[in-house]
N, C-alpha and C. Protein backbone atom coordinates (compact mmCIF):
# COMPACT_ATOMS: atom_id res chain seq x y z
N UNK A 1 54.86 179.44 123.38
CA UNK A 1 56.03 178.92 124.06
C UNK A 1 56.26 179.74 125.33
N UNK A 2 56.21 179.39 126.48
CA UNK A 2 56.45 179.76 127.89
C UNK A 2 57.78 179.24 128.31
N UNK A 3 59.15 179.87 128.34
CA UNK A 3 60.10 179.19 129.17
C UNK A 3 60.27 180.21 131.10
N UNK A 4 60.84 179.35 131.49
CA UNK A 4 61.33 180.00 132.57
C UNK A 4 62.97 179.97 132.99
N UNK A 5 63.50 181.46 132.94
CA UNK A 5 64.86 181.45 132.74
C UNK A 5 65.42 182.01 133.94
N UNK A 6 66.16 182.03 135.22
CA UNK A 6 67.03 182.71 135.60
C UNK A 6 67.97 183.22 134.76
N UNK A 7 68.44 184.72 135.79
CA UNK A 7 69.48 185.35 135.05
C UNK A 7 69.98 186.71 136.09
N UNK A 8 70.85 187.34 135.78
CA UNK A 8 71.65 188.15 136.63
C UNK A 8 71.69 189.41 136.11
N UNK A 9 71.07 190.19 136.80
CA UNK A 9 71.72 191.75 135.93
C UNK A 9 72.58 192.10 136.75
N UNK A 10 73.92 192.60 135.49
CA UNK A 10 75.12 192.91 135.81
C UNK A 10 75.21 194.50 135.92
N UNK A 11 74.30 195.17 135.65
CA UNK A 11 73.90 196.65 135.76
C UNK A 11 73.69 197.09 134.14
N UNK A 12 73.85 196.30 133.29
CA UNK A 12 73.89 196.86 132.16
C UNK A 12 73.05 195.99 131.59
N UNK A 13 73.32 194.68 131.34
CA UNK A 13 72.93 193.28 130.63
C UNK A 13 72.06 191.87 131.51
N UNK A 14 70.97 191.91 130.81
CA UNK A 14 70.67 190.15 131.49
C UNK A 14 71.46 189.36 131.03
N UNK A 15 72.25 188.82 132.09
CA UNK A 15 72.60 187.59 131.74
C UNK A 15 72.13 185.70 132.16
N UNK A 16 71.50 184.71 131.17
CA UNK A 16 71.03 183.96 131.69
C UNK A 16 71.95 182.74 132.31
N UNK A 17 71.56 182.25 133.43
CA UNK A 17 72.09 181.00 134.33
C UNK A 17 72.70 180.49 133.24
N UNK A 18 71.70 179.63 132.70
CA UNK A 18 72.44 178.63 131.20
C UNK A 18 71.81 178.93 129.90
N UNK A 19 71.83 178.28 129.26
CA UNK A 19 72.00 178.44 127.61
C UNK A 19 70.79 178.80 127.34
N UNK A 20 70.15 179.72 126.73
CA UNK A 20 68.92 179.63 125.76
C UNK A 20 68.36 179.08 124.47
N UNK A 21 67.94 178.30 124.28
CA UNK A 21 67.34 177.94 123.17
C UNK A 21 66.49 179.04 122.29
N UNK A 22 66.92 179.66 121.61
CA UNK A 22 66.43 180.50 121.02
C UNK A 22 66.42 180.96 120.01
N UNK A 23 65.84 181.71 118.87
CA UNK A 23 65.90 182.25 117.69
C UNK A 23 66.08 183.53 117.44
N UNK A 24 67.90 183.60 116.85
CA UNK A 24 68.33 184.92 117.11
C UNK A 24 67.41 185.92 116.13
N UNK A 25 67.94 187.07 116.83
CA UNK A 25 66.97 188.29 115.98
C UNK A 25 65.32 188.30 115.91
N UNK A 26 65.22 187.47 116.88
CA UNK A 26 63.41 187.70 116.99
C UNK A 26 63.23 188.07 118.57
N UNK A 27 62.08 188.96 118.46
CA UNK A 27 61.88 189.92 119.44
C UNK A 27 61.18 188.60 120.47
N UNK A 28 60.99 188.94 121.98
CA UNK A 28 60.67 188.16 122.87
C UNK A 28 59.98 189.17 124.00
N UNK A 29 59.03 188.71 124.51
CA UNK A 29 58.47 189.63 125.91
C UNK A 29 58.97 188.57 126.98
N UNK A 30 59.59 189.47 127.98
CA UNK A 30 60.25 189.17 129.17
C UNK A 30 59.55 189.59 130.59
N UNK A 31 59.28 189.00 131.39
CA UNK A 31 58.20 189.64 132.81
C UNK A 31 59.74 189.18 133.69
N UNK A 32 60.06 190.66 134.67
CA UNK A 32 60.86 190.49 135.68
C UNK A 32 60.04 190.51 136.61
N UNK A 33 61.00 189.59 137.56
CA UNK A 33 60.27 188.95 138.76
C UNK A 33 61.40 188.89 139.90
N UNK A 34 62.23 189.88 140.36
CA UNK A 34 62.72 189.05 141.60
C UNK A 34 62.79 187.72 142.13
N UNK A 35 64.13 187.13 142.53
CA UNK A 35 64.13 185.76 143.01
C UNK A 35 64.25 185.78 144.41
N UNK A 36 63.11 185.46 145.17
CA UNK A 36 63.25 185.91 146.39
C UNK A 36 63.66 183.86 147.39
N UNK A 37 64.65 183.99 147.74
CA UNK A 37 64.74 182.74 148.11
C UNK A 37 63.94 182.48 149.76
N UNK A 38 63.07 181.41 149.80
CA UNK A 38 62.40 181.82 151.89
C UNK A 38 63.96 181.83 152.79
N UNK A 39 63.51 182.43 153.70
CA UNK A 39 64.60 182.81 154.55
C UNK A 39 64.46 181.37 155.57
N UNK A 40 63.50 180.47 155.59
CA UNK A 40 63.74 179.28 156.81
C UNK A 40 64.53 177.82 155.79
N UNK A 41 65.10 177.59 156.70
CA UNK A 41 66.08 176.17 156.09
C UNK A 41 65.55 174.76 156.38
N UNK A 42 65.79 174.14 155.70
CA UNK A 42 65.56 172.97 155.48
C UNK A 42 64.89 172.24 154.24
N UNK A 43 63.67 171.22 154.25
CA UNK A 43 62.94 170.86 153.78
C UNK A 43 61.56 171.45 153.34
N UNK A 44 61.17 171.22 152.25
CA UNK A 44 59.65 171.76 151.96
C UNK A 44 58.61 171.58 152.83
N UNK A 45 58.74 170.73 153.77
CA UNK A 45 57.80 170.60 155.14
C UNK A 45 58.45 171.90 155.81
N UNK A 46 59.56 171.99 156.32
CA UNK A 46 60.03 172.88 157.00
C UNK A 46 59.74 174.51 156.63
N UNK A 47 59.88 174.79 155.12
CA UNK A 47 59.41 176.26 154.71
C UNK A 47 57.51 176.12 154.90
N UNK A 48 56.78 174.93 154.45
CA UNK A 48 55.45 175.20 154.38
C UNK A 48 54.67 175.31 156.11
N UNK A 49 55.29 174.73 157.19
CA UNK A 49 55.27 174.81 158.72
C UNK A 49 55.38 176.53 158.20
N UNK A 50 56.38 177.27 158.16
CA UNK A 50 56.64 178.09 158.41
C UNK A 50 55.64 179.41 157.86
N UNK A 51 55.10 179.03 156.89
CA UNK A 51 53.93 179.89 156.24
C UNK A 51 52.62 179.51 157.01
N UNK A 52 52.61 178.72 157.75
CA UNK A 52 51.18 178.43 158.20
C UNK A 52 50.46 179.08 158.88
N UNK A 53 49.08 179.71 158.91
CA UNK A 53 48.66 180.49 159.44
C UNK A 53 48.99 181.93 158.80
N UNK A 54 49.87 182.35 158.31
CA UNK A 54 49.96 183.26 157.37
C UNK A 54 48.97 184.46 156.49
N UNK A 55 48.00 183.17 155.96
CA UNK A 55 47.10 184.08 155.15
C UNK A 55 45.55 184.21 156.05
N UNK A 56 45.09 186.09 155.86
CA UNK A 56 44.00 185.96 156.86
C UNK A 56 42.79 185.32 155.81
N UNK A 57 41.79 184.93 156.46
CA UNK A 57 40.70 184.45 155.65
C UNK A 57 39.15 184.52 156.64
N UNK A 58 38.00 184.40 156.07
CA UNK A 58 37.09 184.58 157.06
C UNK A 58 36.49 183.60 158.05
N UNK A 59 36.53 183.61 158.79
CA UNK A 59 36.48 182.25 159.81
C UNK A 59 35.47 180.84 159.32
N UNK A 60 34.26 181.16 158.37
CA UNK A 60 33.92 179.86 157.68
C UNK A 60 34.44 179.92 156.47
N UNK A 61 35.97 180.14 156.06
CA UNK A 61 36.46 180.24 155.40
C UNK A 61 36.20 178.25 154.34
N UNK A 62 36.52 177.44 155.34
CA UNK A 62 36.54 176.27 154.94
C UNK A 62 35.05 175.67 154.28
N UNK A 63 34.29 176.10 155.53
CA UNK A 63 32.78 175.76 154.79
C UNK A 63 32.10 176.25 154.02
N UNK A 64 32.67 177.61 153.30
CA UNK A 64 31.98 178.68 152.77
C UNK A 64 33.19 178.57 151.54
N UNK A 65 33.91 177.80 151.15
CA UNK A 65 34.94 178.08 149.76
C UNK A 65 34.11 178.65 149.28
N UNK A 66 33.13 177.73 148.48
CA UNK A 66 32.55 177.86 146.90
C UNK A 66 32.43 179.72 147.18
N UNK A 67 31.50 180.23 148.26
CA UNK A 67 30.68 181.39 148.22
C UNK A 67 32.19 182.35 147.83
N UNK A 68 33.53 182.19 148.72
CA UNK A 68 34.04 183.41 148.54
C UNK A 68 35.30 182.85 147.46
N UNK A 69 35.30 181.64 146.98
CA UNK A 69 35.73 181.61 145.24
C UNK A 69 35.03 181.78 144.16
N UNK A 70 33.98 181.05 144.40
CA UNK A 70 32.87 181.18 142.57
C UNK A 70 31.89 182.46 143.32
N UNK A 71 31.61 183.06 144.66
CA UNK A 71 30.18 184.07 144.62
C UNK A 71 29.04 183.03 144.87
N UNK A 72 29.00 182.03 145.07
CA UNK A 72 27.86 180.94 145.03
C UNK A 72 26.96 181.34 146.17
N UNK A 73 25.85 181.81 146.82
CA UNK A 73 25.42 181.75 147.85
C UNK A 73 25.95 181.17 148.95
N UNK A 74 25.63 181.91 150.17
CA UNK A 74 26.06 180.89 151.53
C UNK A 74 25.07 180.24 151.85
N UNK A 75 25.52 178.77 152.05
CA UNK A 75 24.91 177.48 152.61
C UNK A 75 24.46 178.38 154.46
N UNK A 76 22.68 177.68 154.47
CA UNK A 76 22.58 177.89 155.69
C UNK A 76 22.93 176.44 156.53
N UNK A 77 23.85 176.88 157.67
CA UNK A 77 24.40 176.17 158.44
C UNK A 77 23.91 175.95 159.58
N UNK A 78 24.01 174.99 160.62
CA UNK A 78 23.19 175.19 161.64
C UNK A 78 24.21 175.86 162.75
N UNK A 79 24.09 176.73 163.54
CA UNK A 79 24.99 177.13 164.83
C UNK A 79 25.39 178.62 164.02
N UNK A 80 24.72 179.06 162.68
CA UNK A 80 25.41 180.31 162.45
C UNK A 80 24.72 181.36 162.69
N UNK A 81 24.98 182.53 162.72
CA UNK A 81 24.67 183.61 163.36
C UNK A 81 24.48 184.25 162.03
């Protein structure tokens, strides 16, 4: 069972957004995560514009997936160096 819960620490206690479904007196593992909200407004077009270009990658990044996700050899290409 995987839920995902907001919640607030008050300095002492988590407290969650809304109700838990849960079974009292049984132990649970919890992963904290900061809720970091994006700082640009609007629409999901509007925050994903705003990440673009963002991540560096290697310039045949596009033609070369497989090699630098699975390790697959690089395809010889024509015009490469």
């Amino acid at each position: 069972m995987n839920k995902k819960v907001t919640v607030v620490f008050d300095g002492s206690v988590l407290l969650p957004d809304a109700p838990l479904d849960l079974t009292p007196n049984t132990r649970y593992v919890i992963v904290i995560q900061e809720l970091i909200s994006p700082s640009v407004k609007g629409d999901a077009w509007d925050v994903l514009e705003a990440m673009t270009g963002t991540i560096e990658a290697p310039p045949d990044w596009s033609s070369e997936h497989d090699h630098y996700l699975y390790g697959t050899p690089k395809r010889e290409t024509e015009g490469r160096e």
